[in-house]
C-alpha atoms as a PDB file:
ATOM      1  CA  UNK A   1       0.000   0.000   0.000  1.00  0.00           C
ATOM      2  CA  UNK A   2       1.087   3.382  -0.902  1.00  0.00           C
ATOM      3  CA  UNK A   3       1.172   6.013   2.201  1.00  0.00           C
ATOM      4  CA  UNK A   4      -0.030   9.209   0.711  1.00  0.00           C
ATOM      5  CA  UNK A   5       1.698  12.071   2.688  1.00  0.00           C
ATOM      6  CA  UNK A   6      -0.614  15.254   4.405  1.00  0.00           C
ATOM      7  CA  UNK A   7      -0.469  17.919   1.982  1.00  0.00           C
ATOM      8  CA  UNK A   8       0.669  20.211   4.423  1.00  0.00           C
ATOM      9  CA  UNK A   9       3.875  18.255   4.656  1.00  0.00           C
ATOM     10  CA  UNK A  10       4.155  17.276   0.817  1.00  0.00           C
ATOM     11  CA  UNK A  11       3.305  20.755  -0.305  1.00  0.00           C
ATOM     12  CA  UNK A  12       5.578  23.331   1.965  1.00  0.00           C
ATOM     13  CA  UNK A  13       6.363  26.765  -0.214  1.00  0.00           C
ATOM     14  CA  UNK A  14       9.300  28.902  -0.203  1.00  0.00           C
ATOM     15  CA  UNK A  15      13.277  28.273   1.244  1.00  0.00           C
ATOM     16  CA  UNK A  16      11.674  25.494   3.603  1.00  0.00           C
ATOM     17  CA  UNK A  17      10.176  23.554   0.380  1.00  0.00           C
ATOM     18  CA  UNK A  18      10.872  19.952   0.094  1.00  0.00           C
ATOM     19  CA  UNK A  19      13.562  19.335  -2.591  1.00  0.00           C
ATOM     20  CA  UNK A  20      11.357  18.667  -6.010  1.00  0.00           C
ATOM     21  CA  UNK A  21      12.460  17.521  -9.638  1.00  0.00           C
ATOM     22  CA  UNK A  22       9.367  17.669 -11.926  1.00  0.00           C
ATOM     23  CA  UNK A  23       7.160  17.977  -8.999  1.00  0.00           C
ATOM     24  CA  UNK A  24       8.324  14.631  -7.562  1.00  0.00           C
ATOM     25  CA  UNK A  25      10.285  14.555  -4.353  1.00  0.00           C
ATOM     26  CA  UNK A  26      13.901  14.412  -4.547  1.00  0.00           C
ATOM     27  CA  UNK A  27      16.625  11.990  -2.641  1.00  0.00           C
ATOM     28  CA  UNK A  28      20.057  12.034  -3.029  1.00  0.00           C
ATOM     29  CA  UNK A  29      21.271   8.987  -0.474  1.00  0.00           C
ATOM     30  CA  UNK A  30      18.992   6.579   0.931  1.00  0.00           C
ATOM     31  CA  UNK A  31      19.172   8.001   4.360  1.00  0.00           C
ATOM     32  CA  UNK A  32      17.490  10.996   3.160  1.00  0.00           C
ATOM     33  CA  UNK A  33      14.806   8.801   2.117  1.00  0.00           C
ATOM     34  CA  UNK A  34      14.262   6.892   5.573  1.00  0.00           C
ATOM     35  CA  UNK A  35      14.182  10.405   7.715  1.00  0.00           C
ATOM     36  CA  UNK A  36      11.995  11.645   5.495  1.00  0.00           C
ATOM     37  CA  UNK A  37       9.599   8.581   5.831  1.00  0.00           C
ATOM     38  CA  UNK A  38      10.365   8.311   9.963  1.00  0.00           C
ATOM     39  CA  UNK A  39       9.442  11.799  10.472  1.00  0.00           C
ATOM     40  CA  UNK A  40       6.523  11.962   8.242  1.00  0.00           C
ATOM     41  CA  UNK A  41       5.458   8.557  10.367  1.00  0.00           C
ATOM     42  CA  UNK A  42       5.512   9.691  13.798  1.00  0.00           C
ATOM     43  CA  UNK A  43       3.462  12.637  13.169  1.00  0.00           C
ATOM     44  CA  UNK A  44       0.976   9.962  11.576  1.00  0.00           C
ATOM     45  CA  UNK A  45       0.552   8.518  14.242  1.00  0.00           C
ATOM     46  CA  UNK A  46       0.238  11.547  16.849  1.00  0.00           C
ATOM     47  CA  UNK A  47       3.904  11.397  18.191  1.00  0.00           C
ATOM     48  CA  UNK A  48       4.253  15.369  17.425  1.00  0.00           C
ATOM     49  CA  UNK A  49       2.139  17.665  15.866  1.00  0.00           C
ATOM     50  CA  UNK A  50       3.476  18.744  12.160  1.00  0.00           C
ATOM     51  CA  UNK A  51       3.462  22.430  13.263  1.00  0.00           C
ATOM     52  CA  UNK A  52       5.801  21.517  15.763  1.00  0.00           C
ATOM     53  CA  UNK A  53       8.054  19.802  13.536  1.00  0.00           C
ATOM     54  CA  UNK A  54       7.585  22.621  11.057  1.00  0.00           C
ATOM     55  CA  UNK A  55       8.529  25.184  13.175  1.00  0.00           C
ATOM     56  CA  UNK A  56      11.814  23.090  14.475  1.00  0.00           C
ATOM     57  CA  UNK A  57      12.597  22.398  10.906  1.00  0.00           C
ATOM     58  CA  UNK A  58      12.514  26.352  10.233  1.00  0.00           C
ATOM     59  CA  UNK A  59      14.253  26.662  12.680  1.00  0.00           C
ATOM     60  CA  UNK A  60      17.077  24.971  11.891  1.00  0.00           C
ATOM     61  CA  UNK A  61      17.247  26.099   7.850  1.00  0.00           C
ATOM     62  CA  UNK A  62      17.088  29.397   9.382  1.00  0.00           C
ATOM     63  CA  UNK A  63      20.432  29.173  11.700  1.00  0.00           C
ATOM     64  CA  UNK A  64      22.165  27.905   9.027  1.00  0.00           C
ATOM     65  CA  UNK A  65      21.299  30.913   6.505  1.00  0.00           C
ATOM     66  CA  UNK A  66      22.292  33.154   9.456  1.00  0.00           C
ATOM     67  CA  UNK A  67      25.895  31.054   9.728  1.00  0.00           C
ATOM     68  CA  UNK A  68      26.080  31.839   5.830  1.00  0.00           C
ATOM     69  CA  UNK A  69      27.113  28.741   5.244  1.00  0.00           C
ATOM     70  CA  UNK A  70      26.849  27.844   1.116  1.00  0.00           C
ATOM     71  CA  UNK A  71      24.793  24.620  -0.343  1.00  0.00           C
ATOM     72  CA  UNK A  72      23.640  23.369   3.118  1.00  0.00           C
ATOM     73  CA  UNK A  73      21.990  19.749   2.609  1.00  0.00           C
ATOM     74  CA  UNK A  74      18.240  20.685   3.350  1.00  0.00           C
ATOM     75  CA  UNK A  75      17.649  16.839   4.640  1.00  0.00           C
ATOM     76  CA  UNK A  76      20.323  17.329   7.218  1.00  0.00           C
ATOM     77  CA  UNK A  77      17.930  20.106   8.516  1.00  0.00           C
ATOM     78  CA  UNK A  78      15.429  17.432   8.491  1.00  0.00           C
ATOM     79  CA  UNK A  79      17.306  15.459  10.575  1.00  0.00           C
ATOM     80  CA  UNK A  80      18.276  18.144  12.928  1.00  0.00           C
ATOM     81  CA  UNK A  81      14.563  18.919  13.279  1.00  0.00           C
ATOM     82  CA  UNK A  82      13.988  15.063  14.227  1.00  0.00           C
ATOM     83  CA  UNK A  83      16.449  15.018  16.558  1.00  0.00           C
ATOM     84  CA  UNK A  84      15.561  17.771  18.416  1.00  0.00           C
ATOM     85  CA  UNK A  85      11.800  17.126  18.303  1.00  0.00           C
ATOM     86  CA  UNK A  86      12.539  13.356  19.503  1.00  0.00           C
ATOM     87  CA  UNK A  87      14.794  14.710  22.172  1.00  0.00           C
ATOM     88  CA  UNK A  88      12.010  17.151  23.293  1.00  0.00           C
ATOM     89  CA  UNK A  89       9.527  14.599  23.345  1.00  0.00           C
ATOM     90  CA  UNK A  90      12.205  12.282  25.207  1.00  0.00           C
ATOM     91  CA  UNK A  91      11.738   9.610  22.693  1.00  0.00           C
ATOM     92  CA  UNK A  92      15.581   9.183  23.088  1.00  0.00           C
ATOM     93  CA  UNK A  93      17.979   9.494  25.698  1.00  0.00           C
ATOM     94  CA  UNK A  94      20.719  11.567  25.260  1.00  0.00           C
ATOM     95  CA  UNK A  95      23.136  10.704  27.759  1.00  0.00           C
ATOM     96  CA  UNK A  96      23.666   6.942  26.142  1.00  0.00           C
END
């Protein structure tokens, strides 16, 4: 079965838009692939709100434009986002 994502998440605008090719989603490493599916999975199922994540993932695309640092990954922001998100939630522990 094929998971349709929430068109809030699919269909985010400007600097914080998913990375598209021909209107299709684009993956450079498999990794990028599995964070993207993880993260878009735990808000399915109520672990965070999206707006949460959202905001997080602003967030962090934001402190990197302020470091001026050139041709930041954006799916590393995704993952920073996750991280801090799962961290807040304390689906991890930290001090392992």
């Amino acid at each position: 079965m094929k998971h349709k994502v929430q068109e809030s998440i699919a269909y985010m605008s400007g600097s914080k838009a998913l990375p598209r090719s021909s209107g299709e989603l684009v993956f450079n490493d498999d990794w990028e692939r599995r964070v993207f599916a993880l993260g878009v999975a735990l808000c399915d199922i109520g672990q965070y709100e999206w707006n949460d994540f959202k905001a997080c993932l602003i967030d962090k695309i934001n402190s990197q434009e302020e470091e001026d640092v050139l041709n930041a990954d954006y799916y590393i922001h995704w993952l920073e986002a996750l991280e801090a998100l799962l961290d807040k939630h304390n689906f991890v522990n930290s001090s392992d």
